[in-house]
N, C-alpha and C. Protein backbone atom coordinates (compact mmCIF):
# COMPACT_ATOMS: atom_id res chain seq x y z
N UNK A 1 -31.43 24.79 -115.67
CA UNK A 1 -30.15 24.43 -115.10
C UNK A 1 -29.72 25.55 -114.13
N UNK A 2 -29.38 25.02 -113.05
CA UNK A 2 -28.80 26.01 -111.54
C UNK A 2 -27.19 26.46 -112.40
N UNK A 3 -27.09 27.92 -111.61
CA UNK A 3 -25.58 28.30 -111.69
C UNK A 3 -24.58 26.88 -111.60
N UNK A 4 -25.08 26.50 -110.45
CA UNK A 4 -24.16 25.65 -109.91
C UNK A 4 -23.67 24.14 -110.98
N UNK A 5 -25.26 23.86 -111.23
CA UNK A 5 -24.86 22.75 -112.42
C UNK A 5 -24.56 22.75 -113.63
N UNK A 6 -24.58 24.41 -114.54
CA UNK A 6 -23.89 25.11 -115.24
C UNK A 6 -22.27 25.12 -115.72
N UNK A 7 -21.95 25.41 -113.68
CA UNK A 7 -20.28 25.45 -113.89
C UNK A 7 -19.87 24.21 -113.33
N UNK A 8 -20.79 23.24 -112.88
CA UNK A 8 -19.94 21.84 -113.37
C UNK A 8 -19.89 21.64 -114.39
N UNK A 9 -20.84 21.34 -114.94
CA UNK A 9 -21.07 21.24 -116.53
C UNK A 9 -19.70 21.72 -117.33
N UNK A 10 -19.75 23.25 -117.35
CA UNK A 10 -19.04 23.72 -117.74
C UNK A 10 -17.46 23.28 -117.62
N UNK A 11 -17.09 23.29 -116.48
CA UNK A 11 -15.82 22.52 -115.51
C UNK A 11 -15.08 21.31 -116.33
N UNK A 12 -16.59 20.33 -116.35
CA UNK A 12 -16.28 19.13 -116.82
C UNK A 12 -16.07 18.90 -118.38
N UNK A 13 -17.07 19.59 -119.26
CA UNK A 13 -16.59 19.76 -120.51
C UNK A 13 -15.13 19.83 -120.90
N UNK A 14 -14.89 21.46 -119.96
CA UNK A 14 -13.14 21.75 -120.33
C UNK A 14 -12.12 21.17 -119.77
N UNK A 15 -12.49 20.50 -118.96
CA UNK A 15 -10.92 19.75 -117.80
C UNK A 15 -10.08 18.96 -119.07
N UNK A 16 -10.10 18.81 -119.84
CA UNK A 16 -8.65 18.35 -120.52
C UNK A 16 -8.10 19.60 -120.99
N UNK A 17 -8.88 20.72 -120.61
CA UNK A 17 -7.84 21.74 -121.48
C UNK A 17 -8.04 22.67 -120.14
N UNK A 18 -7.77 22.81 -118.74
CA UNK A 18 -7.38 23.17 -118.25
C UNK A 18 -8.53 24.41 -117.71
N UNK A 19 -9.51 23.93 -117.68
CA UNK A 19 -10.54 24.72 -117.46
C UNK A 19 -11.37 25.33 -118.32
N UNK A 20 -11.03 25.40 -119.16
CA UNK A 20 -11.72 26.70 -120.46
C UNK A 20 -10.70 28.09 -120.55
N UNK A 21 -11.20 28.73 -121.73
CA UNK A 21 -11.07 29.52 -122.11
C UNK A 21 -10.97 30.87 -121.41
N UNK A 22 -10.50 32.11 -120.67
CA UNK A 22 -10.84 33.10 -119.71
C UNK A 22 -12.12 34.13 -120.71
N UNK A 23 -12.34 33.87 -121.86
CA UNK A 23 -13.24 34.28 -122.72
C UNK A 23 -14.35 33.69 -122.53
N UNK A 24 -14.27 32.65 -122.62
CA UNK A 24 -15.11 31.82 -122.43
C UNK A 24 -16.47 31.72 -121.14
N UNK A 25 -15.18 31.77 -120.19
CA UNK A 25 -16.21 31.30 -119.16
C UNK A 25 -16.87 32.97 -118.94
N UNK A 26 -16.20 34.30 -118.87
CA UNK A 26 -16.40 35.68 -119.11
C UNK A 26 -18.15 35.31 -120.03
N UNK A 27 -18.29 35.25 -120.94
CA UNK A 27 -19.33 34.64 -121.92
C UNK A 27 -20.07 33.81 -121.11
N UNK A 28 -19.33 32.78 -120.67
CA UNK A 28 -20.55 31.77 -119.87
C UNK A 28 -21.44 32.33 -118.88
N UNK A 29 -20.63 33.41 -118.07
CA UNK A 29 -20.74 33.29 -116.41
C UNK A 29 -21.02 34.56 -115.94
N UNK A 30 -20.37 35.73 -116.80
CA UNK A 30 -20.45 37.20 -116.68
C UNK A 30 -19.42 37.56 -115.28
N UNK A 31 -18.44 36.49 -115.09
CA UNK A 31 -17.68 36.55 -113.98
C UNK A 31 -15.83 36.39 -114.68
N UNK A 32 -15.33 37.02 -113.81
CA UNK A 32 -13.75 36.77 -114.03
C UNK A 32 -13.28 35.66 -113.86
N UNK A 33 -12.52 34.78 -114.84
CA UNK A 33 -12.40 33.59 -114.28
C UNK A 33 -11.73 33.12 -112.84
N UNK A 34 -10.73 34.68 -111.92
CA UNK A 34 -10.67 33.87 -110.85
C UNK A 34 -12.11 33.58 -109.85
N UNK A 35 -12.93 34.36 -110.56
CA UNK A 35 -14.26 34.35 -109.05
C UNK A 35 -14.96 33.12 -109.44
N UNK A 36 -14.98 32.74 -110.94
CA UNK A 36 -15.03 31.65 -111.44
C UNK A 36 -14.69 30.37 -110.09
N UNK A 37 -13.70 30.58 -110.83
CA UNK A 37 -12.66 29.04 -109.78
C UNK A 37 -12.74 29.40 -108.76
N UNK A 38 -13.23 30.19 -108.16
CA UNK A 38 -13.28 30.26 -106.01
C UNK A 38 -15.05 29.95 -105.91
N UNK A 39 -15.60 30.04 -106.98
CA UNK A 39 -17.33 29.53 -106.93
C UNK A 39 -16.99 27.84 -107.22
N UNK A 40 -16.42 27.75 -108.06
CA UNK A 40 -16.54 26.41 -108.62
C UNK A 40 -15.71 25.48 -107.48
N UNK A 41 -15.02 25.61 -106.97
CA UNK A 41 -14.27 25.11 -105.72
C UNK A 41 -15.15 24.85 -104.50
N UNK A 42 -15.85 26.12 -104.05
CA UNK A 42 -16.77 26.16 -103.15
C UNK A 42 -18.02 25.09 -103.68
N UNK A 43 -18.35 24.69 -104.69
CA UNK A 43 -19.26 24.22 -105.37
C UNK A 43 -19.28 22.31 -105.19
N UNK A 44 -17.22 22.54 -105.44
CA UNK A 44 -17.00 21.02 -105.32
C UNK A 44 -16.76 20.47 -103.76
N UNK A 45 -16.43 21.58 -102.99
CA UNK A 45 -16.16 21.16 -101.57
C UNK A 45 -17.54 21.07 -100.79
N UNK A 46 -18.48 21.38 -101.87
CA UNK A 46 -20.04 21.38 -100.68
C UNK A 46 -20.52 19.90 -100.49
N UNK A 47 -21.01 19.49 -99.54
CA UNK A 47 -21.42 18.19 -99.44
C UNK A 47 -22.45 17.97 -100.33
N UNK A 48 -23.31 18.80 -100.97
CA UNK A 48 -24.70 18.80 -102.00
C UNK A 48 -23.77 18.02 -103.25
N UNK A 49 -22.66 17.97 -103.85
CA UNK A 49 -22.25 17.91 -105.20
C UNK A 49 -21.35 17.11 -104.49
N UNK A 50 -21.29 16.05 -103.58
CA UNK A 50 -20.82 14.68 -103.42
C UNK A 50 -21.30 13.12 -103.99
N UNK A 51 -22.41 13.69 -105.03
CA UNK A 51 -22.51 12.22 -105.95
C UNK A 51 -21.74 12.56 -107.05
N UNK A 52 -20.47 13.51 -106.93
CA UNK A 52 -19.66 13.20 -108.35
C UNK A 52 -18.29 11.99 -108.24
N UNK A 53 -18.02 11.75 -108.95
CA UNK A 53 -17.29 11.25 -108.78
C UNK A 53 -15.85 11.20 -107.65
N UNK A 54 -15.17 10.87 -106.71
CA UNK A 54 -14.07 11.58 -106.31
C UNK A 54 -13.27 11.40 -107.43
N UNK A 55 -12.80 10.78 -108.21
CA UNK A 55 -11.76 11.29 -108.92
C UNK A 55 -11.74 12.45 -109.69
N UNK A 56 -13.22 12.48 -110.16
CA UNK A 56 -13.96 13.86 -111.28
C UNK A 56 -13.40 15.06 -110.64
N UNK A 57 -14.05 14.75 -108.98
CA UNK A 57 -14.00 15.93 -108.20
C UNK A 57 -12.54 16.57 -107.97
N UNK A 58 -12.23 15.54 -107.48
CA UNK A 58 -10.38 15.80 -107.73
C UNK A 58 -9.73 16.65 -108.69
N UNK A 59 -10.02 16.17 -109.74
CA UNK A 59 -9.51 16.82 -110.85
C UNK A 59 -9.66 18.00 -111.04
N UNK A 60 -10.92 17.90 -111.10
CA UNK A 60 -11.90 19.45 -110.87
C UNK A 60 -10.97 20.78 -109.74
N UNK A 61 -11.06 20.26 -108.76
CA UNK A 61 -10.39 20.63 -107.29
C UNK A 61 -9.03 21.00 -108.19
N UNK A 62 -8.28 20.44 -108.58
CA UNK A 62 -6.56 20.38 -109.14
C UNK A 62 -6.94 21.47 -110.29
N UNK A 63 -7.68 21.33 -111.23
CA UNK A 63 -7.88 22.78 -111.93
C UNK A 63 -8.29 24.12 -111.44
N UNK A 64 -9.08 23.97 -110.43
CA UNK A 64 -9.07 25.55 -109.81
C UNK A 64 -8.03 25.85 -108.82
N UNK A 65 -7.28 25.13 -108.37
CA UNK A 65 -6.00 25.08 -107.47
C UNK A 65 -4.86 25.94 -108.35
N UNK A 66 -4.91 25.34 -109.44
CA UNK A 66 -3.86 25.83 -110.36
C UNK A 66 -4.08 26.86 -111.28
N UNK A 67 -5.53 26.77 -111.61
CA UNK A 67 -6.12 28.31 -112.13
C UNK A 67 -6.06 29.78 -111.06
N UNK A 68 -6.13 29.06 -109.79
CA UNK A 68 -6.18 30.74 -108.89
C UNK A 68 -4.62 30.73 -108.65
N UNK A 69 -4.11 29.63 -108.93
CA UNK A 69 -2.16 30.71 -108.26
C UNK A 69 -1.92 31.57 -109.71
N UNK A 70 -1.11 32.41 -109.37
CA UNK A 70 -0.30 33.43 -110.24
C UNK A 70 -0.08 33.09 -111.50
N UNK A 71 0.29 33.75 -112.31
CA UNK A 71 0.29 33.59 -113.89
C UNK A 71 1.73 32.83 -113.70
N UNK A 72 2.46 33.67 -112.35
CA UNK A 72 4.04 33.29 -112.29
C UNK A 72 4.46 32.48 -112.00
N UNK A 73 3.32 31.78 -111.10
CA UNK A 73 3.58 30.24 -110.53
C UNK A 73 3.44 29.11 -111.41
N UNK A 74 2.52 29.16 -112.10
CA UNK A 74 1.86 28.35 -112.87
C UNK A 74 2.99 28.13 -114.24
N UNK A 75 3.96 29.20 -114.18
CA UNK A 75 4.67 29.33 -115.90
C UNK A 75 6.03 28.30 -115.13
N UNK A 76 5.96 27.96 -113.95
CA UNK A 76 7.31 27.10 -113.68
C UNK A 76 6.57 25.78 -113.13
């Protein structure tokens, strides 16, 4: 399995809970979860990973959107 199909994988598992764990993916990935979500973004905006679903993708897209703003943004 590629990095890349890893952190879909990964992505898609956790999207009802908002991405995963920041432990978690740390464990998964050996990365911080924001570099996380700016790979996994770049991942969903590539034309290669356009047989997912658009709505999947969407969603996907809406969790790293809201995982990279501020702890401060996100609490309102």
């Amino acid at each position: 399995m590629t990095d890349e199909t890893a952190m879909l994988a990964f992505a898609a598992k956790w999207r009802h809970w908002n991405g995963g764990p920041d432990e978690d993916i740390f464990v998964e990935f050996g990365v911080s979860p924001t570099v996380y979500f700016h790979r996994l973004r770049a991942i969903l905006t590539s034309p290669r990973w356009s047989q997912l679903t658009p709505s999947l993708a969407q969603e996907l897209l809406d969790i790293c959107d809201h995982r990279l703003r501020g702890p401060e943004t996100r609490a309102s």
